[in-house]
C-alpha atoms as a PDB file:
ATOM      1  CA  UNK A   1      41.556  10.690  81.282  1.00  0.00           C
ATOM      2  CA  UNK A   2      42.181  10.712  77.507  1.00  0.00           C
ATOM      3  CA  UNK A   3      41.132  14.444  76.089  1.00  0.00           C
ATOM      4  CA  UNK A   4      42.304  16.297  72.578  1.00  0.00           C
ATOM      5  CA  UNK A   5      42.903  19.964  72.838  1.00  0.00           C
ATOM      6  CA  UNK A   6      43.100  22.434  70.364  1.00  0.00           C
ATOM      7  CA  UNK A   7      46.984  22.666  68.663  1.00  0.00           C
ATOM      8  CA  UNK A   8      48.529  25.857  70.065  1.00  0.00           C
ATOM      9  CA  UNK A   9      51.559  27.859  69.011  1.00  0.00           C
ATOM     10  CA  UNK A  10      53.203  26.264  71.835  1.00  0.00           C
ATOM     11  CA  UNK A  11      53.051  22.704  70.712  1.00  0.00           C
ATOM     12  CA  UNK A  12      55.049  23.555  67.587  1.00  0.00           C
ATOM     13  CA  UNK A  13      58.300  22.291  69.255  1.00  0.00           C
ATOM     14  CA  UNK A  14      56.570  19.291  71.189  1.00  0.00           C
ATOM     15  CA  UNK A  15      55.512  18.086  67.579  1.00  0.00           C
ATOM     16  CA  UNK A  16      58.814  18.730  66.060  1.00  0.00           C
ATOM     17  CA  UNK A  17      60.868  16.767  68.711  1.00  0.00           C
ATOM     18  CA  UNK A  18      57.722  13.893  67.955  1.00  0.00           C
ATOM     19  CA  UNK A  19      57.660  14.192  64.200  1.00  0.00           C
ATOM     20  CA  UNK A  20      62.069  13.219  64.804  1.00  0.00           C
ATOM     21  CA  UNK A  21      61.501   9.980  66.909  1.00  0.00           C
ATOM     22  CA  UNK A  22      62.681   7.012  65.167  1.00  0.00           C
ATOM     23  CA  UNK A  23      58.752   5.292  65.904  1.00  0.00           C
ATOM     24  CA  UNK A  24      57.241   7.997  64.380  1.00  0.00           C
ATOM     25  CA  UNK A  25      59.758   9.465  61.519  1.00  0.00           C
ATOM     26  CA  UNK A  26      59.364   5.723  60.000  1.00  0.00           C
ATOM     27  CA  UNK A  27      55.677   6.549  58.977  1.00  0.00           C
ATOM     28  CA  UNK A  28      56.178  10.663  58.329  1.00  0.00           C
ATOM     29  CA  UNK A  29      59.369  10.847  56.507  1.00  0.00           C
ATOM     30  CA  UNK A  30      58.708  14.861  55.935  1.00  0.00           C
ATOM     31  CA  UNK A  31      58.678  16.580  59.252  1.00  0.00           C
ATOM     32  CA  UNK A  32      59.116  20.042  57.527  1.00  0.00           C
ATOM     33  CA  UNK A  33      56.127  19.923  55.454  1.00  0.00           C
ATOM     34  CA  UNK A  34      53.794  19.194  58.517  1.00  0.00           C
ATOM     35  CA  UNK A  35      55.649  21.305  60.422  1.00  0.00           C
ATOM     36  CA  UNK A  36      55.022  23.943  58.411  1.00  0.00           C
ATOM     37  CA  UNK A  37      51.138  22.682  57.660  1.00  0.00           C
ATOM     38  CA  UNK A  38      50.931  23.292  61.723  1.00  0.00           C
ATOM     39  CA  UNK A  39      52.391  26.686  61.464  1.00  0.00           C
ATOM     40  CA  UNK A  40      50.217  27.630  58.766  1.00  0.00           C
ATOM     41  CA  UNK A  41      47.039  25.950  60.192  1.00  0.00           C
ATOM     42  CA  UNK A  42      45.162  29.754  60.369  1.00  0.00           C
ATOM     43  CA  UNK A  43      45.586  30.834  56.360  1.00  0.00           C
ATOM     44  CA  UNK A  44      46.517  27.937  53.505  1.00  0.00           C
ATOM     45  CA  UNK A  45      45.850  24.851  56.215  1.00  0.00           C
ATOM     46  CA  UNK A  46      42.552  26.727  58.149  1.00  0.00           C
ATOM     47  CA  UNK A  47      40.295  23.700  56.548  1.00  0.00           C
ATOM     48  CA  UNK A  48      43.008  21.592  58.501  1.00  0.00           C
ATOM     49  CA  UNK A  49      41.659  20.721  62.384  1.00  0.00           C
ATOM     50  CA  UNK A  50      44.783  20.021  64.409  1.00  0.00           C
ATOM     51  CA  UNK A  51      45.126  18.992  67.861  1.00  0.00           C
ATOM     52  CA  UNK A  52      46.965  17.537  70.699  1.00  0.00           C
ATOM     53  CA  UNK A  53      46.334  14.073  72.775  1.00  0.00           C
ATOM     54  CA  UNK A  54      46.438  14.669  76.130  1.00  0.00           C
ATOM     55  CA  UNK A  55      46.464  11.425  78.509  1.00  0.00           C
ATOM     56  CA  UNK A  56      47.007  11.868  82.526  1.00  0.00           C
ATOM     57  CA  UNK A  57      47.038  15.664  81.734  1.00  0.00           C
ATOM     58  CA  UNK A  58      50.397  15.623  79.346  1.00  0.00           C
ATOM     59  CA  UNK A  59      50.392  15.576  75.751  1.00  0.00           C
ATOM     60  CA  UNK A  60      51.168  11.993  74.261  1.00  0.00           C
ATOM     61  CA  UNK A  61      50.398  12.932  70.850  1.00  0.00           C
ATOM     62  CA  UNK A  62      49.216  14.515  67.482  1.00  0.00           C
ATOM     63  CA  UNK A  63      46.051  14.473  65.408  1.00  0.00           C
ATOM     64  CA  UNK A  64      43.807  16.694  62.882  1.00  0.00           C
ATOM     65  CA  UNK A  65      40.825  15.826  60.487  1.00  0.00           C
ATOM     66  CA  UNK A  66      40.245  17.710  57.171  1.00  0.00           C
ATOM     67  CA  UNK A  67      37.974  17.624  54.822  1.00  0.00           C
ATOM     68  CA  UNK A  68      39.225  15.427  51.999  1.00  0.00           C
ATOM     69  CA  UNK A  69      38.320  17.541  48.626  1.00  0.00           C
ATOM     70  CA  UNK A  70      40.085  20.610  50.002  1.00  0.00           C
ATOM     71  CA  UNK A  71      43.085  18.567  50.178  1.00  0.00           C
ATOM     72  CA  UNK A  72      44.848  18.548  46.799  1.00  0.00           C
ATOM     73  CA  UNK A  73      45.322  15.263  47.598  1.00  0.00           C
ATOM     74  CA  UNK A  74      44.375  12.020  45.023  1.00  0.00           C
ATOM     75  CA  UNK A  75      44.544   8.675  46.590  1.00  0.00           C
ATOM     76  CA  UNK A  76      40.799   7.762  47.044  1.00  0.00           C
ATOM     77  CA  UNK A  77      40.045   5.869  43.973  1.00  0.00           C
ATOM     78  CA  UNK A  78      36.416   5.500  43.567  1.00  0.00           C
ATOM     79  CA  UNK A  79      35.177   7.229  46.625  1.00  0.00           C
ATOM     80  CA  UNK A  80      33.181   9.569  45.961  1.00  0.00           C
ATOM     81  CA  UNK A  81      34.529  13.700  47.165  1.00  0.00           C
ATOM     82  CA  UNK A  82      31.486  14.916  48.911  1.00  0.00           C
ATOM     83  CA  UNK A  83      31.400  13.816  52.518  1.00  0.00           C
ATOM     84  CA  UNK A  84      34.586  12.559  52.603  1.00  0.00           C
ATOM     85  CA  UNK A  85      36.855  13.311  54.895  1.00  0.00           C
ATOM     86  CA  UNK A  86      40.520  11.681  56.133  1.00  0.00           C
ATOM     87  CA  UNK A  87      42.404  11.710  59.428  1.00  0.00           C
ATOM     88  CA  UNK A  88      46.208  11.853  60.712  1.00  0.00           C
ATOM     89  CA  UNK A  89      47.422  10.577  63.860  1.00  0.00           C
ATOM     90  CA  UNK A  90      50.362   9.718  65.887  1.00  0.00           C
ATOM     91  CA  UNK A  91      51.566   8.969  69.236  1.00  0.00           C
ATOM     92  CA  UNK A  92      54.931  10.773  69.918  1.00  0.00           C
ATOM     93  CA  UNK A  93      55.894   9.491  73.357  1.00  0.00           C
ATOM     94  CA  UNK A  94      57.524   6.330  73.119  1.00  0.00           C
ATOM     95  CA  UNK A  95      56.088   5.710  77.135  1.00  0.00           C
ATOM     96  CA  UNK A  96      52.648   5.967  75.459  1.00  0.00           C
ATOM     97  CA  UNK A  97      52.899   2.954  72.980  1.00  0.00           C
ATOM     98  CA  UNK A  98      50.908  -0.170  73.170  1.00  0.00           C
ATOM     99  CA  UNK A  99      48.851   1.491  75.808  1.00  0.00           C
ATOM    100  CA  UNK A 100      45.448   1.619  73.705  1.00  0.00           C
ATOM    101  CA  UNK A 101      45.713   5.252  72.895  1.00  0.00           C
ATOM    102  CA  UNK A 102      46.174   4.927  69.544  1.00  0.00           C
ATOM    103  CA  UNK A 103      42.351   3.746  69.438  1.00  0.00           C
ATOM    104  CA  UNK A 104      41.683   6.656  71.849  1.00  0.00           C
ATOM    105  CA  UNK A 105      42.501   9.482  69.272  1.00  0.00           C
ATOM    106  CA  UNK A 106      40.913   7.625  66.602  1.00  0.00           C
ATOM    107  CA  UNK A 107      38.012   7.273  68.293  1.00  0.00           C
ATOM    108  CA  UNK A 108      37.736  10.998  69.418  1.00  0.00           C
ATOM    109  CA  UNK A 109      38.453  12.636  65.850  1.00  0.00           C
ATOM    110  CA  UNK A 110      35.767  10.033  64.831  1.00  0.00           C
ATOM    111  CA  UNK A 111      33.403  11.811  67.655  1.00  0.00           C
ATOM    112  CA  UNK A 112      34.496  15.029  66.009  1.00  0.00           C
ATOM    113  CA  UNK A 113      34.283  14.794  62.443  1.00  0.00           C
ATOM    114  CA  UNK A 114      31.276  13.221  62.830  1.00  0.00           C
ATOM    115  CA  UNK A 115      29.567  16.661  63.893  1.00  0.00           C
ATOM    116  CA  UNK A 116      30.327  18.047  60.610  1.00  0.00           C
ATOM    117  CA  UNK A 117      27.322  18.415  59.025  1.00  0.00           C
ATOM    118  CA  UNK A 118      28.414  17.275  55.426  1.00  0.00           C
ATOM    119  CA  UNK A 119      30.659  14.292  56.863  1.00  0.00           C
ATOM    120  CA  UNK A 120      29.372  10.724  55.153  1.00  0.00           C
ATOM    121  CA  UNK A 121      33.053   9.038  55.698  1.00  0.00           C
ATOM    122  CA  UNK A 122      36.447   9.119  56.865  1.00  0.00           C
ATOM    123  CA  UNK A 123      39.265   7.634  54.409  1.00  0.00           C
ATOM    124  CA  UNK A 124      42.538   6.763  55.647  1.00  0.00           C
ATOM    125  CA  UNK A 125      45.611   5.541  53.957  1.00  0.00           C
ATOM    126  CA  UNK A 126      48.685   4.335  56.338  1.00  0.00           C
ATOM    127  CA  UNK A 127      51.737   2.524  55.143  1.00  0.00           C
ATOM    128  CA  UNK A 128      50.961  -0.736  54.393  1.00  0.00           C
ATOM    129  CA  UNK A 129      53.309  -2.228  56.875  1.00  0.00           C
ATOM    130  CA  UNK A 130      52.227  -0.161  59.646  1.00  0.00           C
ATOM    131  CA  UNK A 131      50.686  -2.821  61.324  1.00  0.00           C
ATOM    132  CA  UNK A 132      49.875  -1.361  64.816  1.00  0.00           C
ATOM    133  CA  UNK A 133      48.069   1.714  62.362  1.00  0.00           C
ATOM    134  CA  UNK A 134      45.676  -0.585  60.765  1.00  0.00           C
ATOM    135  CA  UNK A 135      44.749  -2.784  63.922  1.00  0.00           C
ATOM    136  CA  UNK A 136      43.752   0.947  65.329  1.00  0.00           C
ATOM    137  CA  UNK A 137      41.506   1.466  62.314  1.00  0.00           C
ATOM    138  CA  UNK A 138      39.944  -1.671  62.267  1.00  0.00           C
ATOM    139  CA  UNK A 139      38.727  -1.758  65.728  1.00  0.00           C
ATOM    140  CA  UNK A 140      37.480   1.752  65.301  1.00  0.00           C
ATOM    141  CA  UNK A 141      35.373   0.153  62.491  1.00  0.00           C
ATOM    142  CA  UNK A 142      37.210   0.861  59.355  1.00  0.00           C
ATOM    143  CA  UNK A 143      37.337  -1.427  56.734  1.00  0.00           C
ATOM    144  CA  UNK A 144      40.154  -2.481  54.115  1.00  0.00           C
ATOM    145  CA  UNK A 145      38.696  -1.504  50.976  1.00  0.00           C
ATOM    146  CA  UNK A 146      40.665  -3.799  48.250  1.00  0.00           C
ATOM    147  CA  UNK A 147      39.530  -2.170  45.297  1.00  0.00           C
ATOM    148  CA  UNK A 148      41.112   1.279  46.240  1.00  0.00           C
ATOM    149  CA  UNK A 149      43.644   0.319  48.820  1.00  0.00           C
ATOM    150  CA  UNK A 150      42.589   2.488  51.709  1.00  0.00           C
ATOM    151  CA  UNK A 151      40.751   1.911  54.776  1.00  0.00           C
ATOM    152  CA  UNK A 152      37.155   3.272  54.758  1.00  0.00           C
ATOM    153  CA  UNK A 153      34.715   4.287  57.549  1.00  0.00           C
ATOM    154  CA  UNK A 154      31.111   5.106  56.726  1.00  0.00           C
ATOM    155  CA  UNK A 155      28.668   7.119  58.465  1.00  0.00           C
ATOM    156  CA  UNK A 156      25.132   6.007  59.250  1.00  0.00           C
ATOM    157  CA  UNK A 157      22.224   8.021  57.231  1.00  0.00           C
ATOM    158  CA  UNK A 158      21.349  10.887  59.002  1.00  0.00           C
ATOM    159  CA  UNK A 159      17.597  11.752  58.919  1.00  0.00           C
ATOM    160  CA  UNK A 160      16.330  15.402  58.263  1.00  0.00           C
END
């Protein structure tokens, strides 16, 4: 059974010894700064939702959603602010590769951001040649949005 539970004090040296594997250091070449986004995750990173992958009841990886605008961050082009939010996610055991839980932990921060009441979209921007990243997206239904280089999931309408 493939869960996510909430990110713990705990998990901070789980993440660390993930965040130093050579298939995941490739595509997060700062460790520090999201170790220290974790630690902080209850003042300056509370907008931050962080959690753990758990698959046959052990953790396999990492994941959190945030609201894009209370970010800082500038890389969605045209998209508009409101609504928008982005996802991160890796898989830290090397055992847990190529098993379809990539898609998993996609899919379930989907299922969760989703519930946000103000959520229209979910932007994501992965290295380019992180191939394995972008198959994930797409069959979670992102699109490749040329103009502004991301990948790009909208939400359906919701009705009042």
């Amino acid at each position: 059974m493939f869960t996510l539970r909430a990110f713990e004090d705990g998990d901070l040296p789980l993440l660390r010894r993930w965040l130093y594997e050579p298939h995941v250091a490739r595509w997060f070449p700062r460790p520090q700064g999201w170790l220290d986004e974790a630690r902080r995750r209850r003042d300056t990173f509370s907008f931050i939702r962080h959690f753990i992958a758990q698959w046959e009841d052990g953790p396999v990886g990492f994941c959190q959603y945030y609201e894009y605008a209370r970010s800082g961050e500038s890389w969605q082009g045209d998209i508009p602010l409101a609504g928008t939010y982005s996802i991160d996610y890796l898989i830290g055991e090397r055992q847990a590769l190529g098993r379809g839980l990539g898609r998993r932990m996609v899919s379930a921060l989907l299922e969760r951001v989703r519930r946000e009441t103000n959520a229209r979209r979910v932007i994501v921007q992965p290295e380019r040649d992180n191939a394995a990243s972008c198959r994930t997206l797409v069959s979670c239904g992102f699109h490749y949005d040329e103009k502004n280089r991301i990948y790009r999931l909208e939400f359906a309408k919701r009705h009042a």
